[in-house]
Protein backbone atom coordinates (compact mmCIF):
# COMPACT_ATOMS: atom_id res chain seq x y z
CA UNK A 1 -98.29 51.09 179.64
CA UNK A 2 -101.61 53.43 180.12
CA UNK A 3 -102.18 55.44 177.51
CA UNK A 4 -101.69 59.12 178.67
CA UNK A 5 -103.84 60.74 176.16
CA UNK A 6 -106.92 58.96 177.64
CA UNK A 7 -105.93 59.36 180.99
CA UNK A 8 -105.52 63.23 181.27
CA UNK A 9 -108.95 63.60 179.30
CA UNK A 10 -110.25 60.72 182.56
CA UNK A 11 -108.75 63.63 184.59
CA UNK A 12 -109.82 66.74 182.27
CA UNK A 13 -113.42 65.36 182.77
CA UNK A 14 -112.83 64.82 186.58
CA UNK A 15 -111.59 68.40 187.72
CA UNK A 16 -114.98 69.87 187.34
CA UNK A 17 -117.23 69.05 190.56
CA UNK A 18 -120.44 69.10 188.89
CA UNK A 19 -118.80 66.38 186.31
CA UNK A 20 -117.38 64.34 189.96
CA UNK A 21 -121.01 64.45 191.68
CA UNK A 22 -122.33 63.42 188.16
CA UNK A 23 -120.33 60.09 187.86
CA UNK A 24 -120.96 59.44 191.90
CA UNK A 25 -124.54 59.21 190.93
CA UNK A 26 -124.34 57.31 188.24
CA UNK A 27 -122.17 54.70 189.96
CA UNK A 28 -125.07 54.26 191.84
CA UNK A 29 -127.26 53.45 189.20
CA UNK A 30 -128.16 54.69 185.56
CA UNK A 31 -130.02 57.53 185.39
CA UNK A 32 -132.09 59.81 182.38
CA UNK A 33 -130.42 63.33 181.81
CA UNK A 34 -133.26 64.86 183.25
CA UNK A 35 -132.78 62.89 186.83
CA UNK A 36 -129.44 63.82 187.03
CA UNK A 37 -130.14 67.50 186.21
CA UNK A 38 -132.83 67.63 188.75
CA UNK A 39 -130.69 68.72 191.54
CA UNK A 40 -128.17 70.59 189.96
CA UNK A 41 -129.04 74.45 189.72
CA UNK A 42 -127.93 75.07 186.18
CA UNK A 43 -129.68 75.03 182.85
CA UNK A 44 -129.91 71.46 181.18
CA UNK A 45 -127.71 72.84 178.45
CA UNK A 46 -125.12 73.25 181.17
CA UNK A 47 -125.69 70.11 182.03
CA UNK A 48 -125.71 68.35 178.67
CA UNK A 49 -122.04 69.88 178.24
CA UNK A 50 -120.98 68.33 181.61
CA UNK A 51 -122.48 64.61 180.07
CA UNK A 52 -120.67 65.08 177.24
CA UNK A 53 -117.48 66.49 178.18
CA UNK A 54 -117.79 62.85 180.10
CA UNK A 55 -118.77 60.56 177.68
CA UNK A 56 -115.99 62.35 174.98
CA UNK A 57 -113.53 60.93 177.61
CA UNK A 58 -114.88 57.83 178.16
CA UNK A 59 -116.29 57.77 181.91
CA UNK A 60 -120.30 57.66 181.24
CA UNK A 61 -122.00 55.88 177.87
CA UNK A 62 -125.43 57.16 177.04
CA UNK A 63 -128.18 56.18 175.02
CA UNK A 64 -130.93 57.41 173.93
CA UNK A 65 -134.40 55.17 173.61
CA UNK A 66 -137.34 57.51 172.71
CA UNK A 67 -137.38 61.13 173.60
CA UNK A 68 -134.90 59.82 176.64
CA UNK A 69 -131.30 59.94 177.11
CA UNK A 70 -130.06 57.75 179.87
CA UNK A 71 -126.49 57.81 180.82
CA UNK A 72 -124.64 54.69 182.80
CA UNK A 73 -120.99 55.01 184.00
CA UNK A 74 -118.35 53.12 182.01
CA UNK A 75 -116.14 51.02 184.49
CA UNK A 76 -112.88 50.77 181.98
CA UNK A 77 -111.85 54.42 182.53
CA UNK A 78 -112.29 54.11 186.22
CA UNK A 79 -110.00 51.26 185.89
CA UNK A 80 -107.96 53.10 183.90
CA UNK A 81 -107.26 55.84 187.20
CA UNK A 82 -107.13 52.94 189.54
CA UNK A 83 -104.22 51.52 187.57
CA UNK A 84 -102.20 54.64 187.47
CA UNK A 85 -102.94 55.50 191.17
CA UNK A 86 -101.57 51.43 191.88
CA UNK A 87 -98.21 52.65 189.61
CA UNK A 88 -97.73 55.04 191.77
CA UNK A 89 -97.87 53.45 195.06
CA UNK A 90 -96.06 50.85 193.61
CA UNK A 91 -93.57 53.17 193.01
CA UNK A 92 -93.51 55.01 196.13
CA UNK A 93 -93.89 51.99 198.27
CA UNK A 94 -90.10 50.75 196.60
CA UNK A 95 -88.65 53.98 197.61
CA UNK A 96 -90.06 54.16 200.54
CA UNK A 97 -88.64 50.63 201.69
CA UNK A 98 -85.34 51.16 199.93
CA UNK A 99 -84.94 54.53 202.17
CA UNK A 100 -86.02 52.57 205.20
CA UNK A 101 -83.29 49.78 204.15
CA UNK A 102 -80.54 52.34 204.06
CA UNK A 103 -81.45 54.29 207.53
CA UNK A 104 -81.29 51.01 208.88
CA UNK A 105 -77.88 50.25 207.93
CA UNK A 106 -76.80 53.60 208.27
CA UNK A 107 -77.93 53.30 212.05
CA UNK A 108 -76.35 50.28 212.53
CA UNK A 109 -73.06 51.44 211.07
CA UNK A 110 -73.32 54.04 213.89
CA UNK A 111 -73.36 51.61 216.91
C-alpha cells in the first residue's frame, strides 16, 4: 500500500509550476541552484524555497560541494506517482470491462 502521507506532499510539491518546470529540468540532468534559477524571474530566495519545498518531499536530493549546491531529481518519488496513477487505471480498467460485460448481456437479453 503507498503511503499517503508521502504521496500528497509528491503532489503538494507538484501543484506549483515553477516547482513542475524545476523537476523537468532536472530530469534532464543535475544542475547547481544557480543554473536552475537562471531562467526563472524571481529572486534566488524564491527559488531556494521552491528546492526545498522539493527536496522536504522527496522529489530532488541536493548537495552541496564548495560554495555550490547542486540538486539531482530523486527517481523513488516519481515512482511513487507512477504507482498510484497504475492503481488507478487498474481500477478503472476492471470497471470499465465489467460495465462493458453487462451491456453486452443486457443487449443480448434484448434480441
Amino acid at each position: 500500500m503507498l503511503n499517503n502521507s508521502s504521496l500528497d506532499g509528491v503532489f503538494y510539491a507538484l501543484s506549483d509550476p515553477t516547482r513542475r518546470d524545476i523537476v523537468e529540468r532536472l530530469s534532464k540532468k543535475p544542475a547547481s541552484v544557480s543554473e536552475l534559477a537562471g531562467p526563472l524571474d524571481m529572486s534566488m530566495a524564491a527559488v531556494v524555497q521552491h528546492i526545498q519545498i522539493l527536496e522536504e518531499n522527496g522529489l530532488i536530493k541536493t548537495q552541496k560541494i564548495g560554495r555550490v549546491r547542486s540538486c539531482r531529481v530523486e527517481m523513488n518519488s516519481l515512482e511513487l506517482i507512477e504507482n498510484w496513477v497504475h492503481q488507478r487505471r487498474k481500477f478503472w480498467e476492471r470497471n470499465l470491462d465489467r460495465l462493458g460485460e453487462f451491456l453486452e448481456k443486457t443487449e443480448k437479453g434484448k434480441k
